[in-house]
C-alpha atoms as a PDB file:
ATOM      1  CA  UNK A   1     -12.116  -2.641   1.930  1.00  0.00           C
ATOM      2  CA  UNK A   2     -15.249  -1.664  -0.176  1.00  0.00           C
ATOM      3  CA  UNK A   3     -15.426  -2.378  -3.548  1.00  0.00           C
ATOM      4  CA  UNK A   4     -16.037   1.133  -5.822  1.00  0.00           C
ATOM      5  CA  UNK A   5     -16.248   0.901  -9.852  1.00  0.00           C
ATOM      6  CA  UNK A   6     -12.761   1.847 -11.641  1.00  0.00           C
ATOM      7  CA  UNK A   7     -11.017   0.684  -8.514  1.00  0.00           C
ATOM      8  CA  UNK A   8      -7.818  -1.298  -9.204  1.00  0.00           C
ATOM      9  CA  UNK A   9      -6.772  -4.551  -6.051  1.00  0.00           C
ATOM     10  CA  UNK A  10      -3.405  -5.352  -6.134  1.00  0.00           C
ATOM     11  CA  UNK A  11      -1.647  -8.136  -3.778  1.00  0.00           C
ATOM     12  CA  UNK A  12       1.818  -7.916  -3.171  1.00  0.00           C
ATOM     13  CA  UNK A  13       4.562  -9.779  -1.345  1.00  0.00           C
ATOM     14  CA  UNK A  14       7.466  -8.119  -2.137  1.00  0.00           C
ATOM     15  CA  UNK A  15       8.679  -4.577  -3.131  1.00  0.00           C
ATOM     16  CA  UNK A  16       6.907  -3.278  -5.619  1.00  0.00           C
ATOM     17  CA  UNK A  17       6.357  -0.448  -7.976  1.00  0.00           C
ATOM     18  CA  UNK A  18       2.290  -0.415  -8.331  1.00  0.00           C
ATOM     19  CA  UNK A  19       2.183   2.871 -10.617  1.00  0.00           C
ATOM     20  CA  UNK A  20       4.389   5.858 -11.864  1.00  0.00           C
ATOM     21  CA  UNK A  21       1.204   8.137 -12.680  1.00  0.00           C
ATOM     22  CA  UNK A  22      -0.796   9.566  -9.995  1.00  0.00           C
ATOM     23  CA  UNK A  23      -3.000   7.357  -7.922  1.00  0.00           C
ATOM     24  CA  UNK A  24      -5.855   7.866  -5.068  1.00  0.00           C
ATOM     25  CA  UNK A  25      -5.266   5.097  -2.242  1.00  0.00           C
ATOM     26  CA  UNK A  26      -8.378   4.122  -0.995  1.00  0.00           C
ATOM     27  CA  UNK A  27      -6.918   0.949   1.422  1.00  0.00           C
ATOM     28  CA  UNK A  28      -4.180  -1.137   2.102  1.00  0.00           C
ATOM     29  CA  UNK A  29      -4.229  -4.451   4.701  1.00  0.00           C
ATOM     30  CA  UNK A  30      -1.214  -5.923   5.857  1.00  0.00           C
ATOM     31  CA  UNK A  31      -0.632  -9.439   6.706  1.00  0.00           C
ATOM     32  CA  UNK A  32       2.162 -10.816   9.000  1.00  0.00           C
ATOM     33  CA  UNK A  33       3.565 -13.290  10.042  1.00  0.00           C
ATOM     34  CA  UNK A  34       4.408 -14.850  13.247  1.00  0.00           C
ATOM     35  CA  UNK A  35       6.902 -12.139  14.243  1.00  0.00           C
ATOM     36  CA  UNK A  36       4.736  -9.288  12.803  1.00  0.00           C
ATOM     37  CA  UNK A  37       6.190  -6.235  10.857  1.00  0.00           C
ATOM     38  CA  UNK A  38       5.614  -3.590   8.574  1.00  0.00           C
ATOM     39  CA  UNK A  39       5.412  -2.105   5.205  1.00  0.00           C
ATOM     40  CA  UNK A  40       5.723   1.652   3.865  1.00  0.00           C
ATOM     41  CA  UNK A  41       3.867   3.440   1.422  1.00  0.00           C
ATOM     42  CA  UNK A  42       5.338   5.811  -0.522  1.00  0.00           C
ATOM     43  CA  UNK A  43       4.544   8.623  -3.000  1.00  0.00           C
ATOM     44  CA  UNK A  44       7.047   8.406  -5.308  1.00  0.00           C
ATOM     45  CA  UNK A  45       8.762   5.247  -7.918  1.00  0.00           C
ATOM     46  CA  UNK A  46      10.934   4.028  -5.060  1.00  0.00           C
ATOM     47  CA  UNK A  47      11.892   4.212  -2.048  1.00  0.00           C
ATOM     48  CA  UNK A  48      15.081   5.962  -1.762  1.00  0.00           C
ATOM     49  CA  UNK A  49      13.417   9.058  -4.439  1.00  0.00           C
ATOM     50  CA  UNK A  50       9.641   8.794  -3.340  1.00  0.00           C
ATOM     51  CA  UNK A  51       7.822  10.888  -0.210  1.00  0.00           C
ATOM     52  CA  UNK A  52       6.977   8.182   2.935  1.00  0.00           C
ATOM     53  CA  UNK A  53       3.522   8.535   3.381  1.00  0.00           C
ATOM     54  CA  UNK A  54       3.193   5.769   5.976  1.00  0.00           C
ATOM     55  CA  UNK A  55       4.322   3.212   7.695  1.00  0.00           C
ATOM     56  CA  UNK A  56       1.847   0.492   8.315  1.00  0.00           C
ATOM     57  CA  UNK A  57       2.280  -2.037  11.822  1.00  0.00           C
ATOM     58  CA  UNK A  58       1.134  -5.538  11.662  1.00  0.00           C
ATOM     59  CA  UNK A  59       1.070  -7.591  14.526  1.00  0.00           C
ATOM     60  CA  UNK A  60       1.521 -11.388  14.411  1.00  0.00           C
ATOM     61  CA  UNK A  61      -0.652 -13.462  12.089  1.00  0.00           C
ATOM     62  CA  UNK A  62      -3.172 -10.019  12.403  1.00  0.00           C
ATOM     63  CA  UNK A  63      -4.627  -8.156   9.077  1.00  0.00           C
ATOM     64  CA  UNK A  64      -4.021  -4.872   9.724  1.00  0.00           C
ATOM     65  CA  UNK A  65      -6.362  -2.907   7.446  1.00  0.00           C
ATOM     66  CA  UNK A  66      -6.513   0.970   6.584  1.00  0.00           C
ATOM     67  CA  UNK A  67      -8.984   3.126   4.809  1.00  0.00           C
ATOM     68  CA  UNK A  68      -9.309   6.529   3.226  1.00  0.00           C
ATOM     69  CA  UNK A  69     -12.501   6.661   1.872  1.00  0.00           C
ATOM     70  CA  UNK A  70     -12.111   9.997  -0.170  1.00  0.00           C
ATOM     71  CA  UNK A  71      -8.624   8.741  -1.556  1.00  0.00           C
ATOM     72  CA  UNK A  72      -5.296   9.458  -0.612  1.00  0.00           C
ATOM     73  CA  UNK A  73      -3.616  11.782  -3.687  1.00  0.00           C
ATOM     74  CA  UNK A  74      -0.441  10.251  -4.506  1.00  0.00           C
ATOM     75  CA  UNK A  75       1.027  12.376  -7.289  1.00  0.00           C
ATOM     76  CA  UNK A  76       4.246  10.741  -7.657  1.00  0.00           C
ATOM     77  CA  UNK A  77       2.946   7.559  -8.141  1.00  0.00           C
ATOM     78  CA  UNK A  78       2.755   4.185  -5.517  1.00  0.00           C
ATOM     79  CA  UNK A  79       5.431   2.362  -4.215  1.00  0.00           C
ATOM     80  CA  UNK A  80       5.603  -0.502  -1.654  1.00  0.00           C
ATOM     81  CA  UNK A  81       8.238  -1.219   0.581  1.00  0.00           C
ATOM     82  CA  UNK A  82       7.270  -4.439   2.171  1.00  0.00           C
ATOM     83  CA  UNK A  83       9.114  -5.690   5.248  1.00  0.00           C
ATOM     84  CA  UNK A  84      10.813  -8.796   5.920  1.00  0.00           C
ATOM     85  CA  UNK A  85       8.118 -10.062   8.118  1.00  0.00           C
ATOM     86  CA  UNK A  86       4.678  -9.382   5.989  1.00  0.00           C
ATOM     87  CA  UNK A  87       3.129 -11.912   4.024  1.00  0.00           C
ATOM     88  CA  UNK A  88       1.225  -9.959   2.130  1.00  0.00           C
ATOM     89  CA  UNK A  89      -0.006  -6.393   1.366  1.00  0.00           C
ATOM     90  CA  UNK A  90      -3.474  -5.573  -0.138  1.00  0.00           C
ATOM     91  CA  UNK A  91      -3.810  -2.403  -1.805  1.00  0.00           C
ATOM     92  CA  UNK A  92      -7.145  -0.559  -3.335  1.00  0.00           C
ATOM     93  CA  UNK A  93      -6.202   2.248  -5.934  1.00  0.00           C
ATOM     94  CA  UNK A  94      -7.442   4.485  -8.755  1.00  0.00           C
ATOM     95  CA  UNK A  95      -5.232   6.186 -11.395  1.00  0.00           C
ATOM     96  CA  UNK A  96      -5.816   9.520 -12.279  1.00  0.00           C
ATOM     97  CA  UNK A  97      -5.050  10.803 -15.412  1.00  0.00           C
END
């Protein structure tokens, strides 16, 4: 992922609520492990309220990386539903205010 000024970098490894205000998504990379996986992105505070926005594959010990270079609008906020099987999930972000 590039790096851009007023970008925020966030590593998770678990489920995780990375903002309630309104973000742009500029990349996310998922790691997993032997058995691969996936994670899911979703507009929203959780993921039983929020909008799925996508569903991200990893295959085994593979970084999956994903880009939107103009920003994905995520009004809702950003919430990360990471699967049993991913080590990690790298996330690039701006809030908008």
């Amino acid at each position: 992922m590039s790096s851009k000024p007023g970008i925020a970098y966030i590593t998770v490894t678990a489920d995780t609520l990375v903002s309630t205000e309104p973000v742009l998504l500029y990349g996310a990379v998922i790691l997993a492990s032997a058995l691969g996986g996936d994670a899911t992105i979703y507009d929203g505070h959780d993921a039983s309220s929020g909008r799925k926005v996508i569903t991200l594959k990893g295959g085994a010990t593979l970084s999956t990386p994903v880009e939107w270079p103009q920003g994905l609008y995520l009004g809702g906020g950003l919430y990360v539903d990471v699967g049993s099987s991913i080590t990690e999930v790298q996330l690039s972000y701006e809030t908008i205010e």
